[in-house]
C-alpha atoms as a PDB file:
ATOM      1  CA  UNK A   1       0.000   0.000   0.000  1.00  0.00           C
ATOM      2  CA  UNK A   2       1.317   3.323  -0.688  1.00  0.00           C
ATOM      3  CA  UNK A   3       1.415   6.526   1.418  1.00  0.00           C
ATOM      4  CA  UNK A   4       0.249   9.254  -0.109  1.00  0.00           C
ATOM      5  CA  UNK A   5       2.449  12.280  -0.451  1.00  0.00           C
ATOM      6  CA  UNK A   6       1.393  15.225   1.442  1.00  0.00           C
ATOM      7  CA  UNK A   7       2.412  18.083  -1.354  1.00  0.00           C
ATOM      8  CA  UNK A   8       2.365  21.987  -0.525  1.00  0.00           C
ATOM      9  CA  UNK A   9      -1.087  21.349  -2.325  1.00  0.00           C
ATOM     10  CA  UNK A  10      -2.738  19.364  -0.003  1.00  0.00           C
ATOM     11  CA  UNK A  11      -1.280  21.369   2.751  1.00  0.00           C
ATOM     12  CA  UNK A  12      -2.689  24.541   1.825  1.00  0.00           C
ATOM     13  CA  UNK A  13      -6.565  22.577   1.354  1.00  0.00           C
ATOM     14  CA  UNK A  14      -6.033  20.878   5.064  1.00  0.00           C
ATOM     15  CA  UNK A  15      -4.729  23.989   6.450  1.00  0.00           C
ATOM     16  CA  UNK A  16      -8.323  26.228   5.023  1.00  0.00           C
ATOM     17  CA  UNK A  17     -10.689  23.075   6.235  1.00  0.00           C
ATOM     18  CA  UNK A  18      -9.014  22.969   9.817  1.00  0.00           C
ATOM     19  CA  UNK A  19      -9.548  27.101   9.600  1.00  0.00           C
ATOM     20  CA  UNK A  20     -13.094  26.556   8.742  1.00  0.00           C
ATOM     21  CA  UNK A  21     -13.578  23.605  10.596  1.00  0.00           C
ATOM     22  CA  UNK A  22     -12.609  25.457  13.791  1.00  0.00           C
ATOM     23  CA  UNK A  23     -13.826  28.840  12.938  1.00  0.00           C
ATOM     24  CA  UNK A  24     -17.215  27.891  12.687  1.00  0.00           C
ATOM     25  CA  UNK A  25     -17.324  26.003  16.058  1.00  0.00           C
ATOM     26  CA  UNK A  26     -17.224  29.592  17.825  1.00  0.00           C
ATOM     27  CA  UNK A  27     -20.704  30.343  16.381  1.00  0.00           C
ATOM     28  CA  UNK A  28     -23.966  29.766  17.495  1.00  0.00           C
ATOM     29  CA  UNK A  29     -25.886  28.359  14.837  1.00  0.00           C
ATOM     30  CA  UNK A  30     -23.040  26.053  13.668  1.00  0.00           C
ATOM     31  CA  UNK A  31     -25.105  23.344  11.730  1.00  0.00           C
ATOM     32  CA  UNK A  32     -24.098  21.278   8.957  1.00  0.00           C
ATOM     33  CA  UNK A  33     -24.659  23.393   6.224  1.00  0.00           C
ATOM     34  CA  UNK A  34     -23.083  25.894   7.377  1.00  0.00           C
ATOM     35  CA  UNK A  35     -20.005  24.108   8.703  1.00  0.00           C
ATOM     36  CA  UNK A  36     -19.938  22.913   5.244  1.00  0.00           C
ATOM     37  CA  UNK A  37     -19.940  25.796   3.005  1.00  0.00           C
ATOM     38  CA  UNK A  38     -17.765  27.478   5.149  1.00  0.00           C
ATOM     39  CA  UNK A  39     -15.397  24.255   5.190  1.00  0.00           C
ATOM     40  CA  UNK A  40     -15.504  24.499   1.336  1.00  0.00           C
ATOM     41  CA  UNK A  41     -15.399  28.048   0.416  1.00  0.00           C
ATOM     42  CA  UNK A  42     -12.037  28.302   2.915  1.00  0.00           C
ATOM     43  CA  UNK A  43     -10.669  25.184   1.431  1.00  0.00           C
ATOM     44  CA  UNK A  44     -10.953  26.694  -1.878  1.00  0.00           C
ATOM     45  CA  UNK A  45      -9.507  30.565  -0.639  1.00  0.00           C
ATOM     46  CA  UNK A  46      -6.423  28.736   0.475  1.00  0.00           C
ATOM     47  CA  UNK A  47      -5.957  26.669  -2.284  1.00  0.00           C
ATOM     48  CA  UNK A  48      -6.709  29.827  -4.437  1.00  0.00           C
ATOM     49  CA  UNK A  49      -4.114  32.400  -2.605  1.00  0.00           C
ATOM     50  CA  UNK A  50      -1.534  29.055  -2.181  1.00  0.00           C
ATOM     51  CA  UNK A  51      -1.798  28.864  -6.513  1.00  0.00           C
ATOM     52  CA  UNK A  52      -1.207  32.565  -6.864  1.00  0.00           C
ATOM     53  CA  UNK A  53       1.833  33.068  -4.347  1.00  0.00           C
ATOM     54  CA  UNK A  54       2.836  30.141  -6.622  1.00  0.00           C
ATOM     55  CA  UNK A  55       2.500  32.174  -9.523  1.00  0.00           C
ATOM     56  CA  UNK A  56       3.822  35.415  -8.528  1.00  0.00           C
ATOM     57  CA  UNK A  57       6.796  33.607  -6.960  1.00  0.00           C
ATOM     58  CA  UNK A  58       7.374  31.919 -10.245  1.00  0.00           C
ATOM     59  CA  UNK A  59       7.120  35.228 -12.025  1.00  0.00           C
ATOM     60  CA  UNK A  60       9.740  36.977 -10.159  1.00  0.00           C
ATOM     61  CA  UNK A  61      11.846  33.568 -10.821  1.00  0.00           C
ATOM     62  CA  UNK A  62      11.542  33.766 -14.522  1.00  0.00           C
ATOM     63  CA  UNK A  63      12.192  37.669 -15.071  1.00  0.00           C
ATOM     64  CA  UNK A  64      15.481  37.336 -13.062  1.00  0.00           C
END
């Protein structure tokens, strides 16, 4: 059985759903749905802002 490997990728997705995940145990109404959206829409941020310090890091790289 392989291990999987735990790439900056999948970092950056565990590192928003933890956020979430936590974040929305501080609130009152912290049902399912909203655990969930919020879970997914910070999953996505991080992955989103991890791709584009990527990018601009790669940038800066190639004009050098």
């Amino acid at each position: 059985m392989k291990t999987p490997k735990f790439t900056a990728d999948r970092i950056s997705i565990i590192a928003g759903v933890l956020g979430a995940f936590i974040g929305t145990r501080f609130l009152e109404d912290g049902n399912l749905l909203i655990t969930g959206v919020a879970t997914l829409l910070a999953a996505m941020m991080t992955r989103s802002f991890w791709e584009g310090l990527k990018r601009i890091k790669n940038y800066f790289k190639k004009t050098n």
